[in-house]
PDB file of N, CA and C in Angstrom:
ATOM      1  N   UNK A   1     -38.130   7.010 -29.657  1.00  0.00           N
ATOM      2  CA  UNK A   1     -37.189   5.919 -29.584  1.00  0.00           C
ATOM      3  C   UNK A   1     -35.759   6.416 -29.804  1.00  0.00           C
ATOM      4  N   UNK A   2     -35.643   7.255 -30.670  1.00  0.00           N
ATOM      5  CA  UNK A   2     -34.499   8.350 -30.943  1.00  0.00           C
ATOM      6  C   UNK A   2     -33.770   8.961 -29.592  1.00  0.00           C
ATOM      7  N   UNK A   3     -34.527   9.326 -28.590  1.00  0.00           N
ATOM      8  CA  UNK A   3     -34.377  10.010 -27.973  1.00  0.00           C
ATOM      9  C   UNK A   3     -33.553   9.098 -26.626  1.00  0.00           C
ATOM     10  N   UNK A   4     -33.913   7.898 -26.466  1.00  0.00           N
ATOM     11  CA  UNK A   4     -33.751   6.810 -25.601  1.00  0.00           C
ATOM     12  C   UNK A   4     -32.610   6.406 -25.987  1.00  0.00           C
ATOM     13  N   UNK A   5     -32.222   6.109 -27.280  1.00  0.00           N
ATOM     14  CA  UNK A   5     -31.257   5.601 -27.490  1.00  0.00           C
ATOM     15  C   UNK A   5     -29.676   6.912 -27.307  1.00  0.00           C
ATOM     16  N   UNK A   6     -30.177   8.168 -27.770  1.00  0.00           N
ATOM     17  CA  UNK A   6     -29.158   8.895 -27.312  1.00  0.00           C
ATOM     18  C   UNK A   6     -28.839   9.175 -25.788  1.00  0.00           C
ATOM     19  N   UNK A   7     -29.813   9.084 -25.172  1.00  0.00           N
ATOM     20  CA  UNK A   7     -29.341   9.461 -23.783  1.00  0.00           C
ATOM     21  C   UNK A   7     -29.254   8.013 -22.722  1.00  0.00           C
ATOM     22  N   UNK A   8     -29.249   6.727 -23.668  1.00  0.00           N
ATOM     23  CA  UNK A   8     -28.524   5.303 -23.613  1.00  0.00           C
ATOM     24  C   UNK A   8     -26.863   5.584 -23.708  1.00  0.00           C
ATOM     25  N   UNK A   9     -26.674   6.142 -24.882  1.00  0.00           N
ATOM     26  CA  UNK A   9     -24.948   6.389 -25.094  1.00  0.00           C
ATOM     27  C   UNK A   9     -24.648   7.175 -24.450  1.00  0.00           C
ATOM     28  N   UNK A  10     -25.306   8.522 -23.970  1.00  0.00           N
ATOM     29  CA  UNK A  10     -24.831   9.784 -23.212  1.00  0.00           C
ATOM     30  C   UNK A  10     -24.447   9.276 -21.536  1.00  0.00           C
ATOM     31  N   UNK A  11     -25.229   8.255 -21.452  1.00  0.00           N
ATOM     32  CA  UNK A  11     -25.098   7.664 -19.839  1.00  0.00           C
ATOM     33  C   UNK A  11     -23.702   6.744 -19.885  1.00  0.00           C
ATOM     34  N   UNK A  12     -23.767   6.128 -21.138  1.00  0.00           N
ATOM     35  CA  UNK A  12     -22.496   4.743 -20.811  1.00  0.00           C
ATOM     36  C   UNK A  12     -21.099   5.552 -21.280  1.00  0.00           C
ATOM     37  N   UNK A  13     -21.365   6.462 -21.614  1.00  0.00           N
ATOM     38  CA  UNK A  13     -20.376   7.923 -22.178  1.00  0.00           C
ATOM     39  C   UNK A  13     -19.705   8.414 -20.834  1.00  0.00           C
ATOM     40  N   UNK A  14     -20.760   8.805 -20.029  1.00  0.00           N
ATOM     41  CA  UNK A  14     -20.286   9.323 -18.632  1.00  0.00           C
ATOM     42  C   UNK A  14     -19.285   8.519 -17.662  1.00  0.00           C
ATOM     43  N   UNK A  15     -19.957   7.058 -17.574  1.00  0.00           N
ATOM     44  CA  UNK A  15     -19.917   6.295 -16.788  1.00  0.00           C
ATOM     45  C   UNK A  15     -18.325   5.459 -16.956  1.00  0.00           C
ATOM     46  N   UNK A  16     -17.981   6.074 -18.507  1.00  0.00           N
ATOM     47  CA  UNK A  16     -17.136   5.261 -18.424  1.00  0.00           C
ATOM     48  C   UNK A  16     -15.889   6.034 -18.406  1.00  0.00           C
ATOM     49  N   UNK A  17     -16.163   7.397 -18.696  1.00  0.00           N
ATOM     50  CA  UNK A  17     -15.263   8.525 -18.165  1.00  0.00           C
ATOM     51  C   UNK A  17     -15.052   8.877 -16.896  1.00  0.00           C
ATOM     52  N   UNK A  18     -15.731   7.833 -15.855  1.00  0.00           N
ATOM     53  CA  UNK A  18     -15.656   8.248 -14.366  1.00  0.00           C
ATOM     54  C   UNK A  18     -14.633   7.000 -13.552  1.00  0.00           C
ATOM     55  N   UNK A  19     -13.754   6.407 -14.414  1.00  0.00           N
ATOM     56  CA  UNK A  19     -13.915   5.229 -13.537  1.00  0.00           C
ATOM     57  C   UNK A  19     -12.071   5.756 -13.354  1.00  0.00           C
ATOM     58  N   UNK A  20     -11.574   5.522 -12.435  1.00  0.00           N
ATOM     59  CA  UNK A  20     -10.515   5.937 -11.938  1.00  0.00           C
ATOM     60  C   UNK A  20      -9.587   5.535 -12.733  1.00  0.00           C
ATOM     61  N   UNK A  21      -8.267   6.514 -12.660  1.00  0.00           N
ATOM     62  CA  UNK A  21      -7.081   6.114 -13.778  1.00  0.00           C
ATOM     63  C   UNK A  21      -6.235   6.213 -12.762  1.00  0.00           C
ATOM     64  N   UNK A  22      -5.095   5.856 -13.319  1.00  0.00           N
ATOM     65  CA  UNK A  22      -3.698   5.788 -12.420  1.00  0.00           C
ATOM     66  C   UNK A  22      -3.297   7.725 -12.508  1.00  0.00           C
ATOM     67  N   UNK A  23      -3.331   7.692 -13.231  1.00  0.00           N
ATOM     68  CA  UNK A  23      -2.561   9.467 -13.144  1.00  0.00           C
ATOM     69  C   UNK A  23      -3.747  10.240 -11.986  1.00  0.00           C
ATOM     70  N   UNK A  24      -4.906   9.954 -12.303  1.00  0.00           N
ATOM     71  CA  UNK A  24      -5.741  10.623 -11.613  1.00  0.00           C
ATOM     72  C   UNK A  24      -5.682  10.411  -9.760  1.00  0.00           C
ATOM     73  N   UNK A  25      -4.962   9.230  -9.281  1.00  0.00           N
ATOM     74  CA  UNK A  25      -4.698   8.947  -8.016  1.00  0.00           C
ATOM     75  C   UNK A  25      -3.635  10.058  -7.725  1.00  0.00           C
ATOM     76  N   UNK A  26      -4.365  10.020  -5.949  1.00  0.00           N
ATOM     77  CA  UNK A  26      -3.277  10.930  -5.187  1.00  0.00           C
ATOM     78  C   UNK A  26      -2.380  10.061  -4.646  1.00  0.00           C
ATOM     79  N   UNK A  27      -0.694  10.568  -5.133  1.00  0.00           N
ATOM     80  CA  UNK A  27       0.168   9.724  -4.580  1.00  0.00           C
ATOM     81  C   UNK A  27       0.819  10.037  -3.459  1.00  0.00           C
ATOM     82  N   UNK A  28       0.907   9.347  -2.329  1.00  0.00           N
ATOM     83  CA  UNK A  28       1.742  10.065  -1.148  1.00  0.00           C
ATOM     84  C   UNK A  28       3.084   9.436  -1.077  1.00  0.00           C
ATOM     85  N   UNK A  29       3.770  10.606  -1.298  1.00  0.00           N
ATOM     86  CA  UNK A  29       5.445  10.166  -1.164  1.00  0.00           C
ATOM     87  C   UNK A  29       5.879   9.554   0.233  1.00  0.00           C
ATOM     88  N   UNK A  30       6.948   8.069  -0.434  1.00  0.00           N
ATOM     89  CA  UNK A  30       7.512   7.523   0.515  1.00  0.00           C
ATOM     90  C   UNK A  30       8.596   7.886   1.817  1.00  0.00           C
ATOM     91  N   UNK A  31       8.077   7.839   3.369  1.00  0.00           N
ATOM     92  CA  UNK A  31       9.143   8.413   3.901  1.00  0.00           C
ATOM     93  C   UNK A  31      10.647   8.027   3.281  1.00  0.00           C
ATOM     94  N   UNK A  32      11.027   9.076   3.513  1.00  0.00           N
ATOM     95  CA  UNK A  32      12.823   9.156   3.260  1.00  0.00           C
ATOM     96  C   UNK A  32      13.274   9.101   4.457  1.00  0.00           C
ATOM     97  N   UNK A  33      14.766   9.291   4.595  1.00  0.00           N
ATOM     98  CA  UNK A  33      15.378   9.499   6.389  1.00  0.00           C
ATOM     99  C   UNK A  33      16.788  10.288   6.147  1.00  0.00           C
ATOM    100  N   UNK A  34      17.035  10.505   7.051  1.00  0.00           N
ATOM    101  CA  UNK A  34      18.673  11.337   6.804  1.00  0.00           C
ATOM    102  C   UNK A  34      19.727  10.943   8.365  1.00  0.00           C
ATOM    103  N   UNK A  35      20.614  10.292   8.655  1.00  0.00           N
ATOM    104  CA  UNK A  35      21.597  10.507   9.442  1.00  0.00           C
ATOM    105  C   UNK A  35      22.081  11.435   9.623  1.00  0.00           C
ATOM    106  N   UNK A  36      22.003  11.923  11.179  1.00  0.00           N
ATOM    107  CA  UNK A  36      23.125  12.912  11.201  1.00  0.00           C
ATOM    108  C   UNK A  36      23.245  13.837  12.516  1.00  0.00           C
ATOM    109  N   UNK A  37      23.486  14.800  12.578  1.00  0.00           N
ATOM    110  CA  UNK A  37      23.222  15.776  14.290  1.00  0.00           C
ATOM    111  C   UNK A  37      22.688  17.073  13.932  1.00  0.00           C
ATOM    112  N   UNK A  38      22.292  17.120  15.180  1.00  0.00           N
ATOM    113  CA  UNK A  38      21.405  18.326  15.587  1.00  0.00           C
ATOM    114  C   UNK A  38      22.595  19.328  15.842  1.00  0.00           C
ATOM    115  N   UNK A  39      22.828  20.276  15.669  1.00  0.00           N
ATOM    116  CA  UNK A  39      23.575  21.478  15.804  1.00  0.00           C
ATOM    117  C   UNK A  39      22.891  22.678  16.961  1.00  0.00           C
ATOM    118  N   UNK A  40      21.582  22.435  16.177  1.00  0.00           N
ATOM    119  CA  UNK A  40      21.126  24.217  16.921  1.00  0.00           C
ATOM    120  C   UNK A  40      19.670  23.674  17.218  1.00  0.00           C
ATOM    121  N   UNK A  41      18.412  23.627  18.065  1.00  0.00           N
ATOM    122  CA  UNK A  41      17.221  23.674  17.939  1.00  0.00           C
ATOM    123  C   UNK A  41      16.453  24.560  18.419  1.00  0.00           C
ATOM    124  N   UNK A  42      15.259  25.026  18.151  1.00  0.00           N
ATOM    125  CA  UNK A  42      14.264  25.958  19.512  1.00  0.00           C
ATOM    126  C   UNK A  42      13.408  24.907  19.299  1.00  0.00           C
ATOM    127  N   UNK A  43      12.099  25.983  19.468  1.00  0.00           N
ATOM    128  CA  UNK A  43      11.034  25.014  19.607  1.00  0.00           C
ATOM    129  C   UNK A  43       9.999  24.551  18.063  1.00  0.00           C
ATOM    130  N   UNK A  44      10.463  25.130  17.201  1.00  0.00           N
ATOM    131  CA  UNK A  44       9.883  25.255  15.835  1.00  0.00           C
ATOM    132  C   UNK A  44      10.646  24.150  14.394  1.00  0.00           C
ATOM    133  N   UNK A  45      12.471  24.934  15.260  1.00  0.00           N
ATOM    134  CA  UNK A  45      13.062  24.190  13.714  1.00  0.00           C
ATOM    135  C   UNK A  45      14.099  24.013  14.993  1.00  0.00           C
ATOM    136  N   UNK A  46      15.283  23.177  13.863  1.00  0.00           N
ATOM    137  CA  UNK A  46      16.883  22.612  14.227  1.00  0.00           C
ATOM    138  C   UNK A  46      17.292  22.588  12.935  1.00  0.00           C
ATOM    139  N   UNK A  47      18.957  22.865  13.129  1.00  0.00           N
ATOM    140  CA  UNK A  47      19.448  22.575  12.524  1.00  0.00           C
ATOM    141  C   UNK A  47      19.957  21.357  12.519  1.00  0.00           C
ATOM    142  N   UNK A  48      19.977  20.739  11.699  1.00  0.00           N
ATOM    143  CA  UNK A  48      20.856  18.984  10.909  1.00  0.00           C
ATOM    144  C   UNK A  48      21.669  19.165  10.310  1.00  0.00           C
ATOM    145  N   UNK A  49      22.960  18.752  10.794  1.00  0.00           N
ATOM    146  CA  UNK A  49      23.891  18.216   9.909  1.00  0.00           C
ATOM    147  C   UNK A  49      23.837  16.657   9.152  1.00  0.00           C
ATOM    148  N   UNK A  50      23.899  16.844   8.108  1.00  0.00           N
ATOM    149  CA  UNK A  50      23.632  15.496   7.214  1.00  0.00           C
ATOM    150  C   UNK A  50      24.620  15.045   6.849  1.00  0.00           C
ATOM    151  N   UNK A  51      24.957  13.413   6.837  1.00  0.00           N
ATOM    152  CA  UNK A  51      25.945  12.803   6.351  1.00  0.00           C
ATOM    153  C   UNK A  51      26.759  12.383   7.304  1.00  0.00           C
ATOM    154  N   UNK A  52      28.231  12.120   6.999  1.00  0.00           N
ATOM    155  CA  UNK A  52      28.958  11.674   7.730  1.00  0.00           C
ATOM    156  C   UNK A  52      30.305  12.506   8.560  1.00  0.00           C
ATOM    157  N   UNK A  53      29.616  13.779   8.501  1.00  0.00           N
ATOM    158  CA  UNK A  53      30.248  15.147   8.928  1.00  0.00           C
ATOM    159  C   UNK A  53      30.425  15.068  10.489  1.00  0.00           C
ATOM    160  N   UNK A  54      31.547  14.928  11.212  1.00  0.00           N
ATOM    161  CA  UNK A  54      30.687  15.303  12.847  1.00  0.00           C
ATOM    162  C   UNK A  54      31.267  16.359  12.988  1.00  0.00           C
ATOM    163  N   UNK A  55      30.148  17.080  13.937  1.00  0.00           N
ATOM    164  CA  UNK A  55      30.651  18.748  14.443  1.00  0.00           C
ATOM    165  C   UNK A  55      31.875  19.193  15.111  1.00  0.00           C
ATOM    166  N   UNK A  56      32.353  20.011  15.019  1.00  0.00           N
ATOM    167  CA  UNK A  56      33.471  20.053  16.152  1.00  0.00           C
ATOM    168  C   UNK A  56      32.571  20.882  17.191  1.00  0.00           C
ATOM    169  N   UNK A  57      33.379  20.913  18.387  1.00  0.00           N
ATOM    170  CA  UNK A  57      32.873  21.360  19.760  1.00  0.00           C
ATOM    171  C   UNK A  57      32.651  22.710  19.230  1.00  0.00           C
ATOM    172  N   UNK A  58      33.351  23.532  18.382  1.00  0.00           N
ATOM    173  CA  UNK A  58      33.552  24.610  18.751  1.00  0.00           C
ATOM    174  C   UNK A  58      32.039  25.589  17.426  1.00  0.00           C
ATOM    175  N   UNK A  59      31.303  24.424  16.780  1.00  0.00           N
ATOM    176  CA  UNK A  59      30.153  24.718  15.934  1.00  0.00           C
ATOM    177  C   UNK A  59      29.122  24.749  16.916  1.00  0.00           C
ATOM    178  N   UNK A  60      28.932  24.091  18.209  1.00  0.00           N
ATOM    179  CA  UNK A  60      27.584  24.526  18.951  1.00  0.00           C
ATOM    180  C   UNK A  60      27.740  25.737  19.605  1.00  0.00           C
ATOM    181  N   UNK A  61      28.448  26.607  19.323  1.00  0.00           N
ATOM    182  CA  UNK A  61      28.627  28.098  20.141  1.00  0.00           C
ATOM    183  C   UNK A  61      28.552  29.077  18.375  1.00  0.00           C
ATOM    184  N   UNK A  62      28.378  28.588  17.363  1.00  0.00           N
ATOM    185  CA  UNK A  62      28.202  29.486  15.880  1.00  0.00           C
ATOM    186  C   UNK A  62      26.756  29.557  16.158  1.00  0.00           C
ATOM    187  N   UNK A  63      26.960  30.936  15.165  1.00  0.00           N
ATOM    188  CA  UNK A  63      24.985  31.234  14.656  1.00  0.00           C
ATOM    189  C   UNK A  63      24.536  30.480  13.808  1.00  0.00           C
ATOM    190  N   UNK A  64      23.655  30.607  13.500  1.00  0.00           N
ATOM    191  CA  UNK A  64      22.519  29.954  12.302  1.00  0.00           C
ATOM    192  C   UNK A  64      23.374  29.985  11.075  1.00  0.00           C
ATOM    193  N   UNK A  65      23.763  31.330  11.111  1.00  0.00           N
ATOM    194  CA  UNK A  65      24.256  31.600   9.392  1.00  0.00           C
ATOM    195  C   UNK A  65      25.815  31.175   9.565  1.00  0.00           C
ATOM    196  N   UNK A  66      26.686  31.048  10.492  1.00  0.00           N
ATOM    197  CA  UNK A  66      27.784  30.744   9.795  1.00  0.00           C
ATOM    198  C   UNK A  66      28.263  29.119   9.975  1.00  0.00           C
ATOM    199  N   UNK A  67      26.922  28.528  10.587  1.00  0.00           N
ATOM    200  CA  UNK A  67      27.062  27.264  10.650  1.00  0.00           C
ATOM    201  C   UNK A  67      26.373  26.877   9.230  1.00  0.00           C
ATOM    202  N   UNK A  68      25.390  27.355   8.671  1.00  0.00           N
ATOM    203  CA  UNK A  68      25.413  27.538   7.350  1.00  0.00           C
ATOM    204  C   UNK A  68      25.861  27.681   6.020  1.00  0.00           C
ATOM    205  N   UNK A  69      26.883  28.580   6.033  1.00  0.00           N
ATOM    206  CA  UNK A  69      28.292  28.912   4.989  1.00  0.00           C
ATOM    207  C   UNK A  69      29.278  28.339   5.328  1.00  0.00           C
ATOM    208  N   UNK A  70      29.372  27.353   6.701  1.00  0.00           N
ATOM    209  CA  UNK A  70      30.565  26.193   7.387  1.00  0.00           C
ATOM    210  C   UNK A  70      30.002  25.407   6.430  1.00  0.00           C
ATOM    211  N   UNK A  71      28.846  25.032   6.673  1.00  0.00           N
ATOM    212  CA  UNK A  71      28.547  23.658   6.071  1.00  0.00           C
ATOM    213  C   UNK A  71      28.195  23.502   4.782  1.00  0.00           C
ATOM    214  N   UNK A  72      27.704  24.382   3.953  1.00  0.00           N
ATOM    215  CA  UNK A  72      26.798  24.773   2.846  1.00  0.00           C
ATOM    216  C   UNK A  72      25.777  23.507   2.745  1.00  0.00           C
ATOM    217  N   UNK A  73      26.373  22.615   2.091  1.00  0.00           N
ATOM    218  CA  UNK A  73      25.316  21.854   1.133  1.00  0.00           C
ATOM    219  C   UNK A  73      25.121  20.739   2.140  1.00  0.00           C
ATOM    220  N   UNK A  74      25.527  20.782   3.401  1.00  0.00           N
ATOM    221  CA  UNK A  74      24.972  19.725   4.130  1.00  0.00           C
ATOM    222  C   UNK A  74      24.315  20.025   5.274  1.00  0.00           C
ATOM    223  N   UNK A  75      23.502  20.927   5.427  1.00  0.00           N
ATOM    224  CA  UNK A  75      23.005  21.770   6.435  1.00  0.00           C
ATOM    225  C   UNK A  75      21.215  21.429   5.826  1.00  0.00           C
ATOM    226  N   UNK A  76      20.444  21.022   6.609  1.00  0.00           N
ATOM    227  CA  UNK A  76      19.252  20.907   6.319  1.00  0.00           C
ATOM    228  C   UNK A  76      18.475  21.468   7.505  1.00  0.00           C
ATOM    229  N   UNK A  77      17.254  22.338   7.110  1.00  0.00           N
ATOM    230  CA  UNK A  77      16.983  22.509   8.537  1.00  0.00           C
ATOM    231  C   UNK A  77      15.263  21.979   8.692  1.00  0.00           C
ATOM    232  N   UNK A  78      15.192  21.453   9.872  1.00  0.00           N
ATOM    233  CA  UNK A  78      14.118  20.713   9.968  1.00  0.00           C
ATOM    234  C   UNK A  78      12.950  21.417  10.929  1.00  0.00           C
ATOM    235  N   UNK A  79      11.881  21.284  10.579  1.00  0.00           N
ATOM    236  CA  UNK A  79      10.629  21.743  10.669  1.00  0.00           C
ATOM    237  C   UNK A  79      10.033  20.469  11.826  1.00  0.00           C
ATOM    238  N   UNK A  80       9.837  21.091  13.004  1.00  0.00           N
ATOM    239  CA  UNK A  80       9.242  20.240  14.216  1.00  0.00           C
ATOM    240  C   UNK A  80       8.133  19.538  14.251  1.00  0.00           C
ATOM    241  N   UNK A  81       7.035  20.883  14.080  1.00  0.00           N
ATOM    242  CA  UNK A  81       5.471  21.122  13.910  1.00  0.00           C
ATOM    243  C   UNK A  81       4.692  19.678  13.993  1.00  0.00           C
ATOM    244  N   UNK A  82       5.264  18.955  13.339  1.00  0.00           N
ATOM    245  CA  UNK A  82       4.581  17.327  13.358  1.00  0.00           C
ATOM    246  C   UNK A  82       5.420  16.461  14.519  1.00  0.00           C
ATOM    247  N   UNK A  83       6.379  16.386  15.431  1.00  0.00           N
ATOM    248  CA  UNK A  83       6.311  15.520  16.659  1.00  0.00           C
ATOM    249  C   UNK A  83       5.926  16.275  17.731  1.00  0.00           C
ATOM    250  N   UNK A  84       5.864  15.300  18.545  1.00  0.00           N
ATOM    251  CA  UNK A  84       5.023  15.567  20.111  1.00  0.00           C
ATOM    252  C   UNK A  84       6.346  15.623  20.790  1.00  0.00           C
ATOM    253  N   UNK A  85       7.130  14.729  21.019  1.00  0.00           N
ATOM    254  CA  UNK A  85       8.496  14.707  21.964  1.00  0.00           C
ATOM    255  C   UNK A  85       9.471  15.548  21.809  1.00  0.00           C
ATOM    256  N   UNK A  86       9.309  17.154  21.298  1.00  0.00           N
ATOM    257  CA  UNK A  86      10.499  17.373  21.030  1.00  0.00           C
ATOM    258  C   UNK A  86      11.683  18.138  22.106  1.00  0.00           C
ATOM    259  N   UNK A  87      11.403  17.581  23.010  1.00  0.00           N
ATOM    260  CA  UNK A  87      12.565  17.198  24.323  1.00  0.00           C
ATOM    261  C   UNK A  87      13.704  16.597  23.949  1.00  0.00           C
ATOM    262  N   UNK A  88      13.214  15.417  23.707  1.00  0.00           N
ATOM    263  CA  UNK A  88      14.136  14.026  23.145  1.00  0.00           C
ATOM    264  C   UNK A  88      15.188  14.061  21.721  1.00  0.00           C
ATOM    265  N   UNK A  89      14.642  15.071  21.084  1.00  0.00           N
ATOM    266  CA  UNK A  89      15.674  15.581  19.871  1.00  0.00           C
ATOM    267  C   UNK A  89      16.832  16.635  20.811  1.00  0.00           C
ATOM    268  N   UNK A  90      18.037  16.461  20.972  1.00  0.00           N
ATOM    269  CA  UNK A  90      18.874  16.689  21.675  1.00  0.00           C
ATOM    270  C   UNK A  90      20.211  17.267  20.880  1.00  0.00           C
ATOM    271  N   UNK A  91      20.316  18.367  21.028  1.00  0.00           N
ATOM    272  CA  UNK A  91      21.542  19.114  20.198  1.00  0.00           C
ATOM    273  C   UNK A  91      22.925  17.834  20.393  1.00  0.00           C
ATOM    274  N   UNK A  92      23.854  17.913  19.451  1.00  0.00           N
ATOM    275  CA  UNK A  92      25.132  17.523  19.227  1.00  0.00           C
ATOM    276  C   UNK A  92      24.848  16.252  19.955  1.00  0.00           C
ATOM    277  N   UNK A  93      23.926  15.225  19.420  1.00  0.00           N
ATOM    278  CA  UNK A  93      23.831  13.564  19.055  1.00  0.00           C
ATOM    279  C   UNK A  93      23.268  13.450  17.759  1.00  0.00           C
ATOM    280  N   UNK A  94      23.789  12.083  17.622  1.00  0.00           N
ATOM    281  CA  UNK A  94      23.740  11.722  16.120  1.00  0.00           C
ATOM    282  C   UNK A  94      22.301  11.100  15.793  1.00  0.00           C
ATOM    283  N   UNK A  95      21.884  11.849  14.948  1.00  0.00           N
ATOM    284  CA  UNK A  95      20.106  11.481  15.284  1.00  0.00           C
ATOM    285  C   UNK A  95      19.104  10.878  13.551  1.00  0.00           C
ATOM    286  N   UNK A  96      18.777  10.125  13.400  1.00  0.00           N
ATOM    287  CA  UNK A  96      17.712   9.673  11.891  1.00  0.00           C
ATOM    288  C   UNK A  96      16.526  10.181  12.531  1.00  0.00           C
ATOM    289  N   UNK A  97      16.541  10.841  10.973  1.00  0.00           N
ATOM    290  CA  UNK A  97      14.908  11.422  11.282  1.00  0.00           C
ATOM    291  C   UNK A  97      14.161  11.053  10.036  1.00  0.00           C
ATOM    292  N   UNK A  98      13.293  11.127  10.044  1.00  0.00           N
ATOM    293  CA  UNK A  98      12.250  10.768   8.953  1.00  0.00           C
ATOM    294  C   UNK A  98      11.061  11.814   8.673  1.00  0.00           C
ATOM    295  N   UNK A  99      10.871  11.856   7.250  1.00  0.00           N
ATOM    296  CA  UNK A  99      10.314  12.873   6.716  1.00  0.00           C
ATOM    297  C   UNK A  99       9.536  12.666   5.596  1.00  0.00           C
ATOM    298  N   UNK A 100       8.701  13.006   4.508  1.00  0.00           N
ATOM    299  CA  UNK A 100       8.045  13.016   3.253  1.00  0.00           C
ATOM    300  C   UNK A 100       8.788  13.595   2.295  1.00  0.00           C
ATOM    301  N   UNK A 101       9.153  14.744   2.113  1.00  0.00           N
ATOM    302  CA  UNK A 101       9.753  15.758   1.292  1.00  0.00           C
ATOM    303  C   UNK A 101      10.532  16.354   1.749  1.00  0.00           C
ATOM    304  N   UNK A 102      11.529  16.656   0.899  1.00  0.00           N
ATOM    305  CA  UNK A 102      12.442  17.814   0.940  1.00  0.00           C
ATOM    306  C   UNK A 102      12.539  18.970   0.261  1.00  0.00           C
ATOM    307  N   UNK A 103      12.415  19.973   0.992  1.00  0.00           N
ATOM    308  CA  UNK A 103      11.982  20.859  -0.287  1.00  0.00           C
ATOM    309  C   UNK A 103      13.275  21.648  -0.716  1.00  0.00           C
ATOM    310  N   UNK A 104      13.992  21.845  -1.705  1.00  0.00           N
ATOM    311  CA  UNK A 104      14.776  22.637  -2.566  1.00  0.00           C
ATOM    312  C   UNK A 104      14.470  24.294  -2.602  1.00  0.00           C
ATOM    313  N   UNK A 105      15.799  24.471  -1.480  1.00  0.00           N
ATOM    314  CA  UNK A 105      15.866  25.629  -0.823  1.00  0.00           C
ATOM    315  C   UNK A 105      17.631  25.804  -0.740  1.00  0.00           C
ATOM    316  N   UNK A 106      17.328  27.104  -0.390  1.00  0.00           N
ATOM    317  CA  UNK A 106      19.287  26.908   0.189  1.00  0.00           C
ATOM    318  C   UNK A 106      19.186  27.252   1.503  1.00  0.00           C
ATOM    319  N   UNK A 107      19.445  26.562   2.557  1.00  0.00           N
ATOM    320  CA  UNK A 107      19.560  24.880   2.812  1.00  0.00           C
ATOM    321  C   UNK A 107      17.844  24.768   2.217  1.00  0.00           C
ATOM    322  N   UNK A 108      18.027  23.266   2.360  1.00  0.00           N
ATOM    323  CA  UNK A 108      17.012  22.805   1.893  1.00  0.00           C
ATOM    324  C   UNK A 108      16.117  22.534   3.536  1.00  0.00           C
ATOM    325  N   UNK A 109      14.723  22.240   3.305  1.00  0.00           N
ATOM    326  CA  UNK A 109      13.962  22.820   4.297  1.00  0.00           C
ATOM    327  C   UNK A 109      13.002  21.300   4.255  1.00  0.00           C
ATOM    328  N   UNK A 110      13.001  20.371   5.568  1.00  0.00           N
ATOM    329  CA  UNK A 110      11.533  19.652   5.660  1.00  0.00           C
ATOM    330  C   UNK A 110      11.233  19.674   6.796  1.00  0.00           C
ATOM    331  N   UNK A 111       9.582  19.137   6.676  1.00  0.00           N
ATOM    332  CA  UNK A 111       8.996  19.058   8.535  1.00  0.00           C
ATOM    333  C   UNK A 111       9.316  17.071   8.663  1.00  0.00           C
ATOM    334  N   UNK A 112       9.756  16.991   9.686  1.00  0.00           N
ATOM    335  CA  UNK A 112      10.189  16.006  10.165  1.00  0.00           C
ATOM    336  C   UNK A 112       9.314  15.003  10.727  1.00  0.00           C
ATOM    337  N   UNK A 113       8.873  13.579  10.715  1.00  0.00           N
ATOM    338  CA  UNK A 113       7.789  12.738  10.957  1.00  0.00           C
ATOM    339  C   UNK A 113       7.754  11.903  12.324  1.00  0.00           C
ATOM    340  N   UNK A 114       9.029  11.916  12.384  1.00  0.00           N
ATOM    341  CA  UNK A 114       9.716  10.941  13.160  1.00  0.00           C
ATOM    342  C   UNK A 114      11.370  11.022  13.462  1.00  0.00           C
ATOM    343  N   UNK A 115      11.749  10.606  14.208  1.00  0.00           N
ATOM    344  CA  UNK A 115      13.440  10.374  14.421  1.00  0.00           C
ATOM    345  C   UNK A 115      13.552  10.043  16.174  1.00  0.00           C
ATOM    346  N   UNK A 116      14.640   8.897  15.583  1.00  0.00           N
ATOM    347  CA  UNK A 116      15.696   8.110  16.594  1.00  0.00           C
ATOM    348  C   UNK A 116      17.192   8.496  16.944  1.00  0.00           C
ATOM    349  N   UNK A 117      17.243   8.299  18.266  1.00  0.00           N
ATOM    350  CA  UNK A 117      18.345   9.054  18.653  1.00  0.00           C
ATOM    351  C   UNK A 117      19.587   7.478  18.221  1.00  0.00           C
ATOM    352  N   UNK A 118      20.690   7.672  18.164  1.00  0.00           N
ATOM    353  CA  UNK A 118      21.598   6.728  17.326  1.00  0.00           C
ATOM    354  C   UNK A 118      22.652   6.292  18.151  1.00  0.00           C
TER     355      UNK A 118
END
């Protein structure tokens, strides 16, 4: 009878250590978005200018890096890999794109979900 009754508590012991908590959920971060233009693209990444910066004519003829140290902290560069259309992302227009994360880099670096031309 001893024996029943411990592995009575050992079961409602388990059962009640299984039942889902809030910390224990996977949370998926809310898209974010960013305004702004395309500078440079291939077929992988682009560069974004973010904010309310517009390019001059004479930044779509710079490299990677000194459109980089032009811009410093508003230079993001975006990761394709997740759209299908990327025809329609079009250098030097003003473009929202949408994303999950940003990751903290110099520039800072995300893959892109979505984006509208403006």
């Amino acid at each position: 009878m001893h024996k029943i009754g411990i592995l009575v508590l050992a079961f409602f012991a388990f059962i009640s250590g299984c039942e889902d908590k809030e910390e224990n959920k996977i949370k998926t971060p809310k898209m974010q978005n960013l305004v702004g233009f395309i500078l440079i693209k291939d077929e992988k990444s682009a560069i974004f200018l973010e904010g309310k910066h517009t390019p001059d004519k004479e930044d779509f003829q710079l490299s990677q890096d000194r459109l980089i140290k032009k811009y410093k902290s508003h230079v993001v560069i975006l990761g394709l890999s997740q759209i299908e259309n990327k025809e329609d992302l079009v250098t030097g227009k003003k473009m929202k794109v949408w994303f999950n994360t940003l990751k903290e880099s110099d520039p800072p670096k995300t893959i892109i979900k979505k984006f509208k031309r403006l």
